[in-house]
C-alpha atoms as a PDB file:
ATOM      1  CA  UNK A   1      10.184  10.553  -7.078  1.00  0.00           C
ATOM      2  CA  UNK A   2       7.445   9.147  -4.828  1.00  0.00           C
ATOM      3  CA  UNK A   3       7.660   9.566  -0.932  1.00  0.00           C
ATOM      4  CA  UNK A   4       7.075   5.761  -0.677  1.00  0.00           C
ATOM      5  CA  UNK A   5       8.018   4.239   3.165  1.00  0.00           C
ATOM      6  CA  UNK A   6       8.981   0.772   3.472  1.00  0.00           C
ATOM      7  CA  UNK A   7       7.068  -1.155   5.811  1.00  0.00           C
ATOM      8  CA  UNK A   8       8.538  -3.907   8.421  1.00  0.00           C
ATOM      9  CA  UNK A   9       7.512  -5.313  11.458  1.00  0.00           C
ATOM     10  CA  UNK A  10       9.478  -3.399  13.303  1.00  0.00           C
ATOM     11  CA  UNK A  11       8.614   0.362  11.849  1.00  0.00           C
ATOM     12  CA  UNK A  12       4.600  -1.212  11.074  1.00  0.00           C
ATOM     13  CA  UNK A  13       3.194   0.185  14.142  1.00  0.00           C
ATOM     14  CA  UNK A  14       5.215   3.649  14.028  1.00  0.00           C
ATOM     15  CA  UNK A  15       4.496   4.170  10.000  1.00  0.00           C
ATOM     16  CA  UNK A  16       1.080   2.782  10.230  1.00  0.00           C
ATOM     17  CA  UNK A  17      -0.774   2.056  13.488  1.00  0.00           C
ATOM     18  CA  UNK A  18       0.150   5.466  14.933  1.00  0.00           C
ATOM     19  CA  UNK A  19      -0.250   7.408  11.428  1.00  0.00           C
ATOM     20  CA  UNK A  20      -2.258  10.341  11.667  1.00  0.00           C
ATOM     21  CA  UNK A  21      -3.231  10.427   7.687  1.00  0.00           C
ATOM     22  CA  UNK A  22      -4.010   6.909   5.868  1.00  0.00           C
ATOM     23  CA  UNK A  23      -2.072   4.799   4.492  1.00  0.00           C
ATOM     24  CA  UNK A  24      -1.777   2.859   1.354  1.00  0.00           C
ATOM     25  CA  UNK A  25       0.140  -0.514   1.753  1.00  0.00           C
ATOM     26  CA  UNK A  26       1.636  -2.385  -1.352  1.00  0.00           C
ATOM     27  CA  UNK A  27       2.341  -6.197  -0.370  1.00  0.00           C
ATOM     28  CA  UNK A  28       4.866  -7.110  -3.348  1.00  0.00           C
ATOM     29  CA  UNK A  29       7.471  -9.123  -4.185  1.00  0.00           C
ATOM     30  CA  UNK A  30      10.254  -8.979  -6.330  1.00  0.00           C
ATOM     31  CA  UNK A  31       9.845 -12.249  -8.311  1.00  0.00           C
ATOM     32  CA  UNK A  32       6.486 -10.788  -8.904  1.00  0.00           C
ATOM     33  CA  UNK A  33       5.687  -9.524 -12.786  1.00  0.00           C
ATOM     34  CA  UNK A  34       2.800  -7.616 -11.760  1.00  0.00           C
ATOM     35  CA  UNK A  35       4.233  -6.099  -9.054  1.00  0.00           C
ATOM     36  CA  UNK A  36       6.546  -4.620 -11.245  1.00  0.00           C
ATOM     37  CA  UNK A  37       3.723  -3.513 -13.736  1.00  0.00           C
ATOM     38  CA  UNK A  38       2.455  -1.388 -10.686  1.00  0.00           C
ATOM     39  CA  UNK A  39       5.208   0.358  -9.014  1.00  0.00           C
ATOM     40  CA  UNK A  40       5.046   3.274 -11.620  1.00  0.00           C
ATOM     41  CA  UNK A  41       1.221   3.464 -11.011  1.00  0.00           C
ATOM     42  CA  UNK A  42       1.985   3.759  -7.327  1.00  0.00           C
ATOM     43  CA  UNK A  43       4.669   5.982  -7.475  1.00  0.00           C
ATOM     44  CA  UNK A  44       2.358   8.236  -9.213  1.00  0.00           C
ATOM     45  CA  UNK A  45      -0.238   8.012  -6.486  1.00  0.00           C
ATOM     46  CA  UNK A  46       1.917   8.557  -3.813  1.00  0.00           C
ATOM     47  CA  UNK A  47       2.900  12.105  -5.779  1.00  0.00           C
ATOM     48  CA  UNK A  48      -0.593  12.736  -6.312  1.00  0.00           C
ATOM     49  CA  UNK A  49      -1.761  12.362  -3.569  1.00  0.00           C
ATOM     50  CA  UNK A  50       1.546  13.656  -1.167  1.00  0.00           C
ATOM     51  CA  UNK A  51      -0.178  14.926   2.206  1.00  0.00           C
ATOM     52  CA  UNK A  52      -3.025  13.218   2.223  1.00  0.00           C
ATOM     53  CA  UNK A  53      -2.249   9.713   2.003  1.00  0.00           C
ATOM     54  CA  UNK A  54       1.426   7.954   2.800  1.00  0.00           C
ATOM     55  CA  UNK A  55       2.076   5.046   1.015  1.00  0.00           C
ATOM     56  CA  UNK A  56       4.189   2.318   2.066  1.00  0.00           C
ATOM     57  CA  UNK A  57       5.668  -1.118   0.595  1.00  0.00           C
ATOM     58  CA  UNK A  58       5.455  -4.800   2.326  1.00  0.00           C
ATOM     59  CA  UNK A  59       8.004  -6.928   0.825  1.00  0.00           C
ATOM     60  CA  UNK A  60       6.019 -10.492   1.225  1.00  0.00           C
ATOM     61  CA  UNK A  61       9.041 -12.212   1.340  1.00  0.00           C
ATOM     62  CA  UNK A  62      11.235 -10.073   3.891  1.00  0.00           C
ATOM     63  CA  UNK A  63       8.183  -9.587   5.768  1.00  0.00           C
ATOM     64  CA  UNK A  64       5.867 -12.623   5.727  1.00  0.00           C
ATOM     65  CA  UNK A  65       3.922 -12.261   9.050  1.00  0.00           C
ATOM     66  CA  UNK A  66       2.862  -8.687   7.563  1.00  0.00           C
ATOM     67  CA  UNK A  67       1.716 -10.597   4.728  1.00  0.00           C
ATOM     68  CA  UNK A  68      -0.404 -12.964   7.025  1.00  0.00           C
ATOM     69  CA  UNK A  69      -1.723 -10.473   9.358  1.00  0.00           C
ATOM     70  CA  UNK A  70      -3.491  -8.791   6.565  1.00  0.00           C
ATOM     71  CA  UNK A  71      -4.653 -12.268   4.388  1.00  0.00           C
ATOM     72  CA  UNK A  72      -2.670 -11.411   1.494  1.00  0.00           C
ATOM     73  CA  UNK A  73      -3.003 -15.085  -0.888  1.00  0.00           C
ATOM     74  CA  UNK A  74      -1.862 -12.864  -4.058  1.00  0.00           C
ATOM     75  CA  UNK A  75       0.484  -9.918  -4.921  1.00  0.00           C
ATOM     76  CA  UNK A  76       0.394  -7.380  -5.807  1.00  0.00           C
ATOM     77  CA  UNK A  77      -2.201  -6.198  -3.233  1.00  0.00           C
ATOM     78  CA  UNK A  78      -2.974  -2.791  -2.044  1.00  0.00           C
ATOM     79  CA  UNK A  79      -4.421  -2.357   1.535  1.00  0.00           C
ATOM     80  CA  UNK A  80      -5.605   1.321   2.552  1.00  0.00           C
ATOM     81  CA  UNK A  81      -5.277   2.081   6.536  1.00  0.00           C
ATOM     82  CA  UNK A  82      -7.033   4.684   7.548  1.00  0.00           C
ATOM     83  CA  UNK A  83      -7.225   5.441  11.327  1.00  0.00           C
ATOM     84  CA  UNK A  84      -5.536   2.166  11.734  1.00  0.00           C
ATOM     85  CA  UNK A  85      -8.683   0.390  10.376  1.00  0.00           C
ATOM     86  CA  UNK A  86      -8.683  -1.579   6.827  1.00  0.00           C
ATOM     87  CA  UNK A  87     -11.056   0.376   4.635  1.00  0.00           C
ATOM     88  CA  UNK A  88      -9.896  -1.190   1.441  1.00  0.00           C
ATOM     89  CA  UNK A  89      -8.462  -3.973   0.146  1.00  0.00           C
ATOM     90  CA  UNK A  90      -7.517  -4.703  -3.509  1.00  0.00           C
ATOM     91  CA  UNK A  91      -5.706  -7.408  -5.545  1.00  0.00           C
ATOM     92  CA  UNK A  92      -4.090  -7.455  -8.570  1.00  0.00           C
ATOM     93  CA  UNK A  93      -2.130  -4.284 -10.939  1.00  0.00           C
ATOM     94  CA  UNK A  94      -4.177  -1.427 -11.825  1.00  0.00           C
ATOM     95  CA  UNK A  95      -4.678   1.584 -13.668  1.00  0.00           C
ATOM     96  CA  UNK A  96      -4.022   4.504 -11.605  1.00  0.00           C
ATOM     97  CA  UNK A  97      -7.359   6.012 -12.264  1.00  0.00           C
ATOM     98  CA  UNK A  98      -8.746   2.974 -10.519  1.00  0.00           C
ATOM     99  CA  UNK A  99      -6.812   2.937  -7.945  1.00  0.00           C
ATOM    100  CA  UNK A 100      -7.280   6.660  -7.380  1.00  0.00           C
ATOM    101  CA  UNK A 101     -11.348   6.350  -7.774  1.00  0.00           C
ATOM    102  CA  UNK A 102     -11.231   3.311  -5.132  1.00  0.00           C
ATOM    103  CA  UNK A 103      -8.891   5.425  -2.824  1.00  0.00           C
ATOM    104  CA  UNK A 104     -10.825   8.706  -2.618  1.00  0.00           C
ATOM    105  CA  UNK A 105     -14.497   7.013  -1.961  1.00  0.00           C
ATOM    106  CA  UNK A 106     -12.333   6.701   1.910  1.00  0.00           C
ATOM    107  CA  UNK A 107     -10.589   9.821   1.884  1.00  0.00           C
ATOM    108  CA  UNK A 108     -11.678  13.408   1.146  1.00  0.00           C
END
């Protein structure tokens, strides 16, 4: 199973902010079909890719000034961190390849 870190206010700046290897946010929510769709695809990126990226997951609902800091209007959306910078941002489920392709243009 996927090394996948859940992401609060209070743990954002210790997971994220001070993370020395990017990181892959997932704003979801439960009510959310899509969301659903896409957890499989990202547990299977967080294995894949185990080392180099960590991946964490932003309830919108539990964690709604998350959700605002970063503009997310739709879930699911993916947000890739990397030296506490946003690189990447993404709406919407995807295939894995995608999200892989979209991923590695930032990190090598």
């Amino acid at each position: 199973m996927a090394n996948i870190v859940t992401l609060t206010k209070d743990n954002f700046d210790k997971e994220v902010a001070e993370s020395s290897r990017p990181v892959l946010i997932d704003f979801w929510a439960t009510w959310c079909g899509p969301c659903r769709m896409f957890a499989p695809v990202l547990d299977q990126v967080a294995d894949e890719l185990d080392g180099a990226v960590k991946v964490g997951k932003v309830d919108v609902d539990a964690q709604p000034a998350l959700a605002q800091a970063f503009s997310v209007m739709s879930v699911p959306t993916v947000v890739l961190m990397k030296n506490n910078v946003k690189v990447m941002q993404s709406v919407g489920a995807q295939p894995k390849a995608a999200l892989l392709k979209k991923i590695r243009e930032h990190v090598q």
